[in-house]
N, C-alpha and C. Protein backbone atom coordinates (compact mmCIF):
# COMPACT_ATOMS: atom_id res chain seq x y z
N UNK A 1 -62.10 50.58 27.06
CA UNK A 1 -63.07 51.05 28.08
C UNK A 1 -63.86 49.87 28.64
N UNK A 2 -63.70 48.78 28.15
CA UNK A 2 -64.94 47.68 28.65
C UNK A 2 -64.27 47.02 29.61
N UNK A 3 -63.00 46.80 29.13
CA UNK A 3 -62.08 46.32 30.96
C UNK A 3 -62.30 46.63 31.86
N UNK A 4 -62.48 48.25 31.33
CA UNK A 4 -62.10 48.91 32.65
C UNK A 4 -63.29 49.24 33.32
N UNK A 5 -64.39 48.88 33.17
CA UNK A 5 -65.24 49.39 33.92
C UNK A 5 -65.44 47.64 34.39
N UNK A 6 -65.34 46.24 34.24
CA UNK A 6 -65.92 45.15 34.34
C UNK A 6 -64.55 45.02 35.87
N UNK A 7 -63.43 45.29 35.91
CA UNK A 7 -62.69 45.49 37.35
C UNK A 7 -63.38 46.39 38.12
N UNK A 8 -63.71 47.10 38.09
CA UNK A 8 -64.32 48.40 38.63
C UNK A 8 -65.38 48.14 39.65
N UNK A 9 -66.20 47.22 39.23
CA UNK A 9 -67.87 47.09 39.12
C UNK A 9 -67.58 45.96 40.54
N UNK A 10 -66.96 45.49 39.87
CA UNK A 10 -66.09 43.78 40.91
C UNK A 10 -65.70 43.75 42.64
N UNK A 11 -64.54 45.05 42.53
CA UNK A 11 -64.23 44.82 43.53
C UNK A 11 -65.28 45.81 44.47
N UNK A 12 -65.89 47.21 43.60
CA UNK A 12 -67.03 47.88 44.68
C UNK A 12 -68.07 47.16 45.12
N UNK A 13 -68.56 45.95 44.80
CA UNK A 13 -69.46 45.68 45.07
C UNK A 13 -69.70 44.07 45.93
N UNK A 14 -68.00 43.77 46.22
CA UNK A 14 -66.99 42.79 47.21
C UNK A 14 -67.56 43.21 48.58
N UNK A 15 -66.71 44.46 48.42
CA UNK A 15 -65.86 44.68 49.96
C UNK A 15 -67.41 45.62 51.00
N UNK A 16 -68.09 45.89 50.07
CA UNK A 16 -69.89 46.66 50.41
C UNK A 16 -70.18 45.44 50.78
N UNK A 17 -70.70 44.34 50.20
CA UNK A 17 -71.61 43.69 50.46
C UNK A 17 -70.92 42.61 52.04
N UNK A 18 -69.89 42.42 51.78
CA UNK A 18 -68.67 41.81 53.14
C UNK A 18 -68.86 42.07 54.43
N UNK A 19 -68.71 43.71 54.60
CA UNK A 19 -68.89 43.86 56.03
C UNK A 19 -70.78 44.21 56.30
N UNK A 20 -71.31 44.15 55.86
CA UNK A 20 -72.48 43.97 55.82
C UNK A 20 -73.49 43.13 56.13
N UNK A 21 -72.80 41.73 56.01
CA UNK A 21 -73.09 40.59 56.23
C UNK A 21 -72.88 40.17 57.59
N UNK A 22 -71.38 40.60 57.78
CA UNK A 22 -70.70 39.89 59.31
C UNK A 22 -71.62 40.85 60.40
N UNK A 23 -72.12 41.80 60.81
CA UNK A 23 -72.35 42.51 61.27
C UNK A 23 -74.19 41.62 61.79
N UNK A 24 -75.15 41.11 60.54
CA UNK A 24 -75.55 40.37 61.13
C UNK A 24 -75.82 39.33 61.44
N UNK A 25 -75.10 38.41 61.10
CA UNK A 25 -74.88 37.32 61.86
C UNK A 25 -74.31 36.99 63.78
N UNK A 26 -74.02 38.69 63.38
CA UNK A 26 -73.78 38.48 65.19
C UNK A 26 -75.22 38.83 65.92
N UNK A 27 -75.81 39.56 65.13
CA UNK A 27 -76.85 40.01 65.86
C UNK A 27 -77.99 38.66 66.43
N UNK A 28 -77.64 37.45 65.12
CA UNK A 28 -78.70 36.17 65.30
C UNK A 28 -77.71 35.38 66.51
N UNK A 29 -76.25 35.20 66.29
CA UNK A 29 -75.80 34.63 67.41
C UNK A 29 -76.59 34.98 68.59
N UNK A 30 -76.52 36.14 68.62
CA UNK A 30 -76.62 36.51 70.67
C UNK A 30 -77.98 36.74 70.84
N UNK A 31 -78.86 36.24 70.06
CA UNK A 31 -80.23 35.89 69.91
C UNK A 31 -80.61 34.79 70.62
N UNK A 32 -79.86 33.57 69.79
CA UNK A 32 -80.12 32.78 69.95
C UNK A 32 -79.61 32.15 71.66
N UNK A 33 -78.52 32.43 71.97
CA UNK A 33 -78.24 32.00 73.57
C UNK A 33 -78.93 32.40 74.39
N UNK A 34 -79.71 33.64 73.95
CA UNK A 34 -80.27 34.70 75.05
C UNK A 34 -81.72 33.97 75.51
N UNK A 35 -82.35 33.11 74.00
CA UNK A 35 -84.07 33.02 74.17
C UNK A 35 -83.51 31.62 74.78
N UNK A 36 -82.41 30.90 74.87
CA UNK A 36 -82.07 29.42 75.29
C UNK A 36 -82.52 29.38 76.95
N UNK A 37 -81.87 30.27 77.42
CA UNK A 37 -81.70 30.85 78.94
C UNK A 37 -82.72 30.90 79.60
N UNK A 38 -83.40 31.30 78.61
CA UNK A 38 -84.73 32.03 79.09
C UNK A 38 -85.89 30.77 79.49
N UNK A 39 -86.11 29.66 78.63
CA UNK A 39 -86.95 29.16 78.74
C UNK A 39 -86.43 27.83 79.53
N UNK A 40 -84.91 28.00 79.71
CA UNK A 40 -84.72 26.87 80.69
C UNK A 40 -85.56 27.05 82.09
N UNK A 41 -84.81 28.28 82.60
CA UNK A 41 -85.36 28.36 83.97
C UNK A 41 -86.59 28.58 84.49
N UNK A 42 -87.18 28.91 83.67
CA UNK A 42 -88.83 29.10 83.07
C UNK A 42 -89.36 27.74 83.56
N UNK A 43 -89.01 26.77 83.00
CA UNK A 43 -89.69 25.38 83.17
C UNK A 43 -89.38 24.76 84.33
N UNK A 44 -88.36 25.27 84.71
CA UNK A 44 -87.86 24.72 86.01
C UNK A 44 -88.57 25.06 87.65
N UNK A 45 -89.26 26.90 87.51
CA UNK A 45 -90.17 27.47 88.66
C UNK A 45 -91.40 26.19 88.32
N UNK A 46 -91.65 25.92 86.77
CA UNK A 46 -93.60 25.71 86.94
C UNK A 46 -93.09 24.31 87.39
C-alpha cells in the first residue's frame, strides 16, 4: 500500500499545477507590451 499511494500523489499533483501556471504567464506577457505603448506616445504629444 505505500507504493501505491507515493505514484498516485505524484502524477495528480504534476499535471494540476502545469496548466495553471502557463495560463498566467500569458496574462503578464500582454501586460507588459500593452503599458510599453502607452507611455511611448505619451511623451511624444508633451
Amino acid at each position: 500500500p505505500k507504493p501505491e499511494t507515493k505514484p498516485e500523489t505524484k502524477p495528480e499533483t504534476k499535471p494540476e499545477t502545469k496548466p495553471e501556471t502557463k495560463p498566467k504567464p500569458e496574462g503578464g506577457k500582454r501586460k507588459m507590451p500593452t503599458k510599453r505603448k502607452v507611455p511611448r506616445p505619451v511623451r511624444k504629444t508633451q
